[in-house]
PDB file of N, CA and C in Angstrom:
ATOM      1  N   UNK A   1       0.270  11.573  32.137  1.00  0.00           N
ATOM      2  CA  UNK A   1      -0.322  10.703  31.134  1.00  0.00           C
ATOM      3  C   UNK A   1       0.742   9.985  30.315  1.00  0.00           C
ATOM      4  N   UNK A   2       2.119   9.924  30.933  1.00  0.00           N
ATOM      5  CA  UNK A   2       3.134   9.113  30.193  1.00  0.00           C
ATOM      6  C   UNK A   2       2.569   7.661  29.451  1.00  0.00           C
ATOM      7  N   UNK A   3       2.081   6.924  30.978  1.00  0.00           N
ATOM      8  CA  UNK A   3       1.654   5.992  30.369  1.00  0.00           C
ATOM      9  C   UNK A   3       0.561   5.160  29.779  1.00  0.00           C
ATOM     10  N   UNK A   4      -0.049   6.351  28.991  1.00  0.00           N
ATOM     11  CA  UNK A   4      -1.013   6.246  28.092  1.00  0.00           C
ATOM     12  C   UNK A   4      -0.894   5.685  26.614  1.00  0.00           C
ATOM     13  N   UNK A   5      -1.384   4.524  26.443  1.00  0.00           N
ATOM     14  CA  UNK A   5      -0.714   3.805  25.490  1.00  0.00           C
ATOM     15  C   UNK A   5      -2.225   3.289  24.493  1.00  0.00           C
ATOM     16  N   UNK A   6      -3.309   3.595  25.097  1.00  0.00           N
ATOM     17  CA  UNK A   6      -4.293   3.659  23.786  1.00  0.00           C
ATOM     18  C   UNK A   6      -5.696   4.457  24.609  1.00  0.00           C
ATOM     19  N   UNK A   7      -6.121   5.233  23.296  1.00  0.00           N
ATOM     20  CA  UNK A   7      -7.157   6.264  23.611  1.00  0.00           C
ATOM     21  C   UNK A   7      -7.700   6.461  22.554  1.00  0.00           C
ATOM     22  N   UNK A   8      -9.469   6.098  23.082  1.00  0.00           N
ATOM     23  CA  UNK A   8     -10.181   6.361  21.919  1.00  0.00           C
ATOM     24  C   UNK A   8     -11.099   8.167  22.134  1.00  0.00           C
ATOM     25  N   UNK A   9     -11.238   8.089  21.090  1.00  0.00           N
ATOM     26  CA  UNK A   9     -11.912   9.936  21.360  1.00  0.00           C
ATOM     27  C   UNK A   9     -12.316  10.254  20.031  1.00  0.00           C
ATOM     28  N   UNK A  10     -13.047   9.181  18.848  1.00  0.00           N
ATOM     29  CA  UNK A  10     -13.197   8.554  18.049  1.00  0.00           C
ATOM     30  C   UNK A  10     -14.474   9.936  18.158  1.00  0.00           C
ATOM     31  N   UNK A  11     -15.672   9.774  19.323  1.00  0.00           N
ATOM     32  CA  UNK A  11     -17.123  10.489  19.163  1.00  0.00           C
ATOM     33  C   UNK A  11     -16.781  11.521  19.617  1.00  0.00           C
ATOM     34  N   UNK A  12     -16.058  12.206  20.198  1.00  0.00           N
ATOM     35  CA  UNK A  12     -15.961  13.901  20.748  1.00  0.00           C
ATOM     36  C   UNK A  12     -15.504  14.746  19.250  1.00  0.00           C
ATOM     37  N   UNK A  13     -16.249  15.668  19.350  1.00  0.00           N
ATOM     38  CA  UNK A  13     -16.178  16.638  18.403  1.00  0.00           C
ATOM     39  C   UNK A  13     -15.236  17.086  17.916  1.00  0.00           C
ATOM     40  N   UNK A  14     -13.950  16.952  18.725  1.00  0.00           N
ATOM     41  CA  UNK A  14     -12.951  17.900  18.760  1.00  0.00           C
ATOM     42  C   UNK A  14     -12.120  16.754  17.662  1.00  0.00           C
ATOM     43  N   UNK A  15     -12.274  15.210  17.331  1.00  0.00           N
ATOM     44  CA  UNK A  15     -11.482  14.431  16.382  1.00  0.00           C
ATOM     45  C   UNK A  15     -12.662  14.877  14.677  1.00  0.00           C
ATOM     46  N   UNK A  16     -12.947  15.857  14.749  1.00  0.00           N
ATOM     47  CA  UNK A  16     -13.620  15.988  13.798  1.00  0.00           C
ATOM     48  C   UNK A  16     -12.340  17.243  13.052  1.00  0.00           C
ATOM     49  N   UNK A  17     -11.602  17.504  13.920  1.00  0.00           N
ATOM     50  CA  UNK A  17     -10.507  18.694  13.576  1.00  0.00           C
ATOM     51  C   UNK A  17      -9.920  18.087  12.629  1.00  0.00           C
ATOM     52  N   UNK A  18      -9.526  19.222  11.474  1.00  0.00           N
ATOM     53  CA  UNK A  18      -8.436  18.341  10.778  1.00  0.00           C
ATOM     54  C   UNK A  18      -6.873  18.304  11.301  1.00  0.00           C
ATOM     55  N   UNK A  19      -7.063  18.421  12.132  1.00  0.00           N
ATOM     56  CA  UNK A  19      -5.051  18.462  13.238  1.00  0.00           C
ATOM     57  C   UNK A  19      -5.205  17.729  14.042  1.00  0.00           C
ATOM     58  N   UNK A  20      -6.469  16.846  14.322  1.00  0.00           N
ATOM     59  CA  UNK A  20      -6.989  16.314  16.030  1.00  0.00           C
ATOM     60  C   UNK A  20      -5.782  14.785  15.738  1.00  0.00           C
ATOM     61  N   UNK A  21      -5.518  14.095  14.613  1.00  0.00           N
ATOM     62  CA  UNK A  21      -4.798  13.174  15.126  1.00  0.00           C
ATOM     63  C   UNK A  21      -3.309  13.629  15.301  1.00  0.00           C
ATOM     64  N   UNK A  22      -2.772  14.363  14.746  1.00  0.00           N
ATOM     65  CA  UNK A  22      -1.480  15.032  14.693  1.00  0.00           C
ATOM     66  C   UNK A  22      -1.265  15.715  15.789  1.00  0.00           C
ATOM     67  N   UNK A  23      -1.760  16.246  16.487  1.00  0.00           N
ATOM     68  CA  UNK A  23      -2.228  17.419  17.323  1.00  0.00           C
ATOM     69  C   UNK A  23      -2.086  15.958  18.891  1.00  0.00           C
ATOM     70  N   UNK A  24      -2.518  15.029  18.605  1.00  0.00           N
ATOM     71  CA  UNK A  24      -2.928  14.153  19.709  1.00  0.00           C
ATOM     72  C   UNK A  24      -1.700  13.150  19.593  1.00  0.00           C
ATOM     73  N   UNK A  25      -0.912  12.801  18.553  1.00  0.00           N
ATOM     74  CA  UNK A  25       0.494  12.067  18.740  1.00  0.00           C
ATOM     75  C   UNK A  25       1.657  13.434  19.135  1.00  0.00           C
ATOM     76  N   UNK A  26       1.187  14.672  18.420  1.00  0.00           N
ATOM     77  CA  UNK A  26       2.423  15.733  19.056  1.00  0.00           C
ATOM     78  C   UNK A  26       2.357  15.556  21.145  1.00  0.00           C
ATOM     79  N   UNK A  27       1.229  15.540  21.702  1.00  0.00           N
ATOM     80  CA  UNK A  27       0.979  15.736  22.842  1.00  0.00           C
ATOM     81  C   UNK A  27       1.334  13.995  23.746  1.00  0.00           C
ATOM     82  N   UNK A  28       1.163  13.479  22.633  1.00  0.00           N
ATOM     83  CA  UNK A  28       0.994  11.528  23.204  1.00  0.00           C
ATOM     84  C   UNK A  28       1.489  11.197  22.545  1.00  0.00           C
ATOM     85  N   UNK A  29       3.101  11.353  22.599  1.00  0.00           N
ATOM     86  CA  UNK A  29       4.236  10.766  21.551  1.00  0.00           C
ATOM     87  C   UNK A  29       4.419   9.494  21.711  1.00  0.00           C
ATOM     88  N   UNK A  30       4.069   8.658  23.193  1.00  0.00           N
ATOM     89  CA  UNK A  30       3.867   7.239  23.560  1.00  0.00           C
ATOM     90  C   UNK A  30       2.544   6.181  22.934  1.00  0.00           C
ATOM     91  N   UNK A  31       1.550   6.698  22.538  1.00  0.00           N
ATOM     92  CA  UNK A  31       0.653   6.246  22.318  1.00  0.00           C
ATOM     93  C   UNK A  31       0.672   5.439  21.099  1.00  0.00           C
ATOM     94  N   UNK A  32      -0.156   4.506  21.655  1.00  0.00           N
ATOM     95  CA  UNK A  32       0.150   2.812  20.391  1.00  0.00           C
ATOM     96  C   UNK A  32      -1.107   3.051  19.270  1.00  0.00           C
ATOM     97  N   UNK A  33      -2.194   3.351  20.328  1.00  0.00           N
ATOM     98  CA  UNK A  33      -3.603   3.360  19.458  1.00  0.00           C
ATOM     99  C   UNK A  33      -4.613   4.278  19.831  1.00  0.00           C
ATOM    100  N   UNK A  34      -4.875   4.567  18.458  1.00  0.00           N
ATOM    101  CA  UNK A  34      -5.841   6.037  18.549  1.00  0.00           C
ATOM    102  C   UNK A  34      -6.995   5.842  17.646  1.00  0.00           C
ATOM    103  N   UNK A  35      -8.084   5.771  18.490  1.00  0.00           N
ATOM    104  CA  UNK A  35      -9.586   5.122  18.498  1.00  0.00           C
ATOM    105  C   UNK A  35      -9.243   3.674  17.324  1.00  0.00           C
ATOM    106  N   UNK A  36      -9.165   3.231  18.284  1.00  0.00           N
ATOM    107  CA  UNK A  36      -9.135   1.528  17.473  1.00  0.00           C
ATOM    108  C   UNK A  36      -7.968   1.091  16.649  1.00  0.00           C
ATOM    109  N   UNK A  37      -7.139   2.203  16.128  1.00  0.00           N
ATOM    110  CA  UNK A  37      -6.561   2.166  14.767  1.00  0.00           C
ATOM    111  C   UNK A  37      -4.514   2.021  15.314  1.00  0.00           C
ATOM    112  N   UNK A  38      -3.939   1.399  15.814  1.00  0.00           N
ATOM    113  CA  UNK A  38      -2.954   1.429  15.726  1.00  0.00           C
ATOM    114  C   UNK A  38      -1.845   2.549  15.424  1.00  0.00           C
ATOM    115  N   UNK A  39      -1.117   3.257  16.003  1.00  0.00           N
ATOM    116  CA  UNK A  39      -0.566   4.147  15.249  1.00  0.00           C
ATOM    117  C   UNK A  39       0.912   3.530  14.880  1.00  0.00           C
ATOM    118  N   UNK A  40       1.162   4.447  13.414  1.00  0.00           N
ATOM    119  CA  UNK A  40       1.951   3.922  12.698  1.00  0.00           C
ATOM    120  C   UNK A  40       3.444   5.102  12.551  1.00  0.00           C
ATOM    121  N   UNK A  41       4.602   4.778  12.509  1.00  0.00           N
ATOM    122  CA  UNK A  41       5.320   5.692  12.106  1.00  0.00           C
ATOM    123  C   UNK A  41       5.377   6.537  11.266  1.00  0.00           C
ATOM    124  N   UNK A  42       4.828   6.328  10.359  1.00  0.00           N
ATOM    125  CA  UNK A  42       3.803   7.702   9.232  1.00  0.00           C
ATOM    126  C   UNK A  42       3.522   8.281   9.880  1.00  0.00           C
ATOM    127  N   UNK A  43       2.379   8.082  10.905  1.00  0.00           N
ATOM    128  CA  UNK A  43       1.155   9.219  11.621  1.00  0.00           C
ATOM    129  C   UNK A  43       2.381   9.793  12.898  1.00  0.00           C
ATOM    130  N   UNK A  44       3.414   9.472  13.310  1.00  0.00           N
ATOM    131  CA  UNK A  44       4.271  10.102  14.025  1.00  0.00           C
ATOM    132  C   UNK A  44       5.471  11.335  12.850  1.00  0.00           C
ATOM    133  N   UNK A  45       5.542  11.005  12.034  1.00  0.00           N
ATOM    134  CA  UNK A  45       6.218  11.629  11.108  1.00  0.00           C
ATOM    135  C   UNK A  45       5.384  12.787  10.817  1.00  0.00           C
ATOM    136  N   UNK A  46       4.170  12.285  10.399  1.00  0.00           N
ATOM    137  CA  UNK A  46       2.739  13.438   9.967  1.00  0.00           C
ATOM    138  C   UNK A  46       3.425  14.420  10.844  1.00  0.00           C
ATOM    139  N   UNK A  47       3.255  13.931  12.414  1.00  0.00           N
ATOM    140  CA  UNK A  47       2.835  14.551  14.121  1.00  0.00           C
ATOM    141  C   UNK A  47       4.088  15.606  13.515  1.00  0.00           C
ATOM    142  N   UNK A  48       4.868  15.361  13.599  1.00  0.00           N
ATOM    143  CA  UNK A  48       5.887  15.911  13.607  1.00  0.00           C
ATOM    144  C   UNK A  48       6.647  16.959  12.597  1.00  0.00           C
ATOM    145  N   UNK A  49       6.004  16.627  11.251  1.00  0.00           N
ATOM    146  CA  UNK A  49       6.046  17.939  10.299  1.00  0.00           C
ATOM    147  C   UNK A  49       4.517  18.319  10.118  1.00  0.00           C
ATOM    148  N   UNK A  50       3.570  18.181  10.761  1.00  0.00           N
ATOM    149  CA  UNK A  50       2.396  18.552  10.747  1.00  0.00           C
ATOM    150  C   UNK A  50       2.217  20.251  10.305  1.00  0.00           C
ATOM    151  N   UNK A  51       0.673  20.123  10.330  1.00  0.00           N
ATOM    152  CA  UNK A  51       0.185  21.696  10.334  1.00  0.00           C
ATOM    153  C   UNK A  51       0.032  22.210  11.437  1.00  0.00           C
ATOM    154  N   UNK A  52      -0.968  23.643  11.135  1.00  0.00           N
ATOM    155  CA  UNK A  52      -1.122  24.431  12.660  1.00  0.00           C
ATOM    156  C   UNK A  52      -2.010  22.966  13.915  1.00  0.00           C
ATOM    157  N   UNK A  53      -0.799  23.262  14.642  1.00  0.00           N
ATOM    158  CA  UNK A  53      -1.419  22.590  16.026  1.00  0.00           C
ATOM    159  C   UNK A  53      -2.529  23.064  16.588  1.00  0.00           C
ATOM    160  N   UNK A  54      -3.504  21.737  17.072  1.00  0.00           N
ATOM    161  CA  UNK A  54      -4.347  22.127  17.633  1.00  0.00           C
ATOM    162  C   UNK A  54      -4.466  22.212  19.798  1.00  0.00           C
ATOM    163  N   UNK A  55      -4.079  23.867  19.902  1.00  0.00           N
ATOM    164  CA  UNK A  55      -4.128  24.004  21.411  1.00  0.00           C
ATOM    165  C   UNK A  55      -4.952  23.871  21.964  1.00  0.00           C
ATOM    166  N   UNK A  56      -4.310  24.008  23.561  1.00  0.00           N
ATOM    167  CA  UNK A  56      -5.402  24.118  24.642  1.00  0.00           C
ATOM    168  C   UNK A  56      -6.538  25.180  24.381  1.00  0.00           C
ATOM    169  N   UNK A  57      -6.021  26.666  23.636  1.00  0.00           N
ATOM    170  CA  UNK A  57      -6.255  27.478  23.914  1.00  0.00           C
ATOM    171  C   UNK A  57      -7.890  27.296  23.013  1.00  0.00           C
ATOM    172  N   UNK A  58      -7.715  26.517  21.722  1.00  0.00           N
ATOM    173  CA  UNK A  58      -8.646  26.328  20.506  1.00  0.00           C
ATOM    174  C   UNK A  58      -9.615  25.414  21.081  1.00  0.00           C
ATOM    175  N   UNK A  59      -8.794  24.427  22.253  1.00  0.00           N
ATOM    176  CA  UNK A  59     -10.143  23.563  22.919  1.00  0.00           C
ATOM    177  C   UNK A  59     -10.541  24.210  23.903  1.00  0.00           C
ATOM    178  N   UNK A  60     -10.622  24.787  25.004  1.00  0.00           N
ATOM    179  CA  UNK A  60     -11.298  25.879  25.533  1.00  0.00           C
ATOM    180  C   UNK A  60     -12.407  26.799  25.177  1.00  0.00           C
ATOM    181  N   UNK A  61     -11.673  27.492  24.168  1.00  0.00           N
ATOM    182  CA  UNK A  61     -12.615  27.986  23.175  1.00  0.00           C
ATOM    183  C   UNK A  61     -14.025  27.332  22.010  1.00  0.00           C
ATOM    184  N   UNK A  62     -13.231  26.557  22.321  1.00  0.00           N
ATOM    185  CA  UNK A  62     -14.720  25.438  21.316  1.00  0.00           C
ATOM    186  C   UNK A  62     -15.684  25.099  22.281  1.00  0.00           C
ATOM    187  N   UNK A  63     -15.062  24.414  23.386  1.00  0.00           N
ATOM    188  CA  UNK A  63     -15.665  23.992  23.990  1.00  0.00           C
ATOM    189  C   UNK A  63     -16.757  25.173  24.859  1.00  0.00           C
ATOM    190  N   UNK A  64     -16.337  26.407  25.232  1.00  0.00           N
ATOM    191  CA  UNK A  64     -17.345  27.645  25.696  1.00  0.00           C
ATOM    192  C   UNK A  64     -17.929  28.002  24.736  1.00  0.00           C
ATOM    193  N   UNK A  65     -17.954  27.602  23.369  1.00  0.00           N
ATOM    194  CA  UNK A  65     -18.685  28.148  22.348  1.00  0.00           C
ATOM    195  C   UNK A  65     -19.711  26.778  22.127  1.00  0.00           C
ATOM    196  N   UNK A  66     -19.457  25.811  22.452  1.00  0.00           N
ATOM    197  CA  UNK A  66     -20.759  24.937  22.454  1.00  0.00           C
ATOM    198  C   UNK A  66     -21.608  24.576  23.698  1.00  0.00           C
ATOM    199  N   UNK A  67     -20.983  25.007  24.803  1.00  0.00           N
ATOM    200  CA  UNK A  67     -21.260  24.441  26.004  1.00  0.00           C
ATOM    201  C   UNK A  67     -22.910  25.063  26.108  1.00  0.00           C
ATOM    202  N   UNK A  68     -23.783  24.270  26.210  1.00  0.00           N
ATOM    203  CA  UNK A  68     -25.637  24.647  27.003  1.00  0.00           C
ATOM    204  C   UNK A  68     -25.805  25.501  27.858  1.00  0.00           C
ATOM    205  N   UNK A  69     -26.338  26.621  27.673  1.00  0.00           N
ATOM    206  CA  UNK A  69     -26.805  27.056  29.532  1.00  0.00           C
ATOM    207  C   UNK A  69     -27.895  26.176  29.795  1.00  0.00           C
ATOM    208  N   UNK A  70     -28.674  25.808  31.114  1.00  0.00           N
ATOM    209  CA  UNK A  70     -29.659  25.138  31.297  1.00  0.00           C
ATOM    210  C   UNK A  70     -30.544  26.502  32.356  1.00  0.00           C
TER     211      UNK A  70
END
């Protein structure tokens, strides 16, 4: 996903995190724009002295904790 240079993810649950944009420039240090919004060298600085990261391990887990049986 190097060359991933804009991604929106604006409606998935998981940008409702408070780490989801920090968490998403730590992982997509290339990325220009994140849901609509340009990223700025602030929000890479944020990325980078940020808080607790948000892992694979926390999206996994969310995600089996909401997932439907049918």
């Amino acid at each position: 996903m190097s060359g991933l240079r804009d991604l929106g993810l604006k409606c998935n649950p998981l940008a409702n995190k408070k780490t989801y944009r920090n968490t998403v420039f730590q992982k997509l240090p290339g990325l220009l724009k994140l849901d609509g919004t340009a990223v700025s060298e602030k929000d890479h600085e944020n990325a980078t002295t940020g808080a607790k990261e948000l892992t694979w391990e926390i999206i996994v887990n969310y995600v089996k904790s909401t997932k439907k049986s049918f």
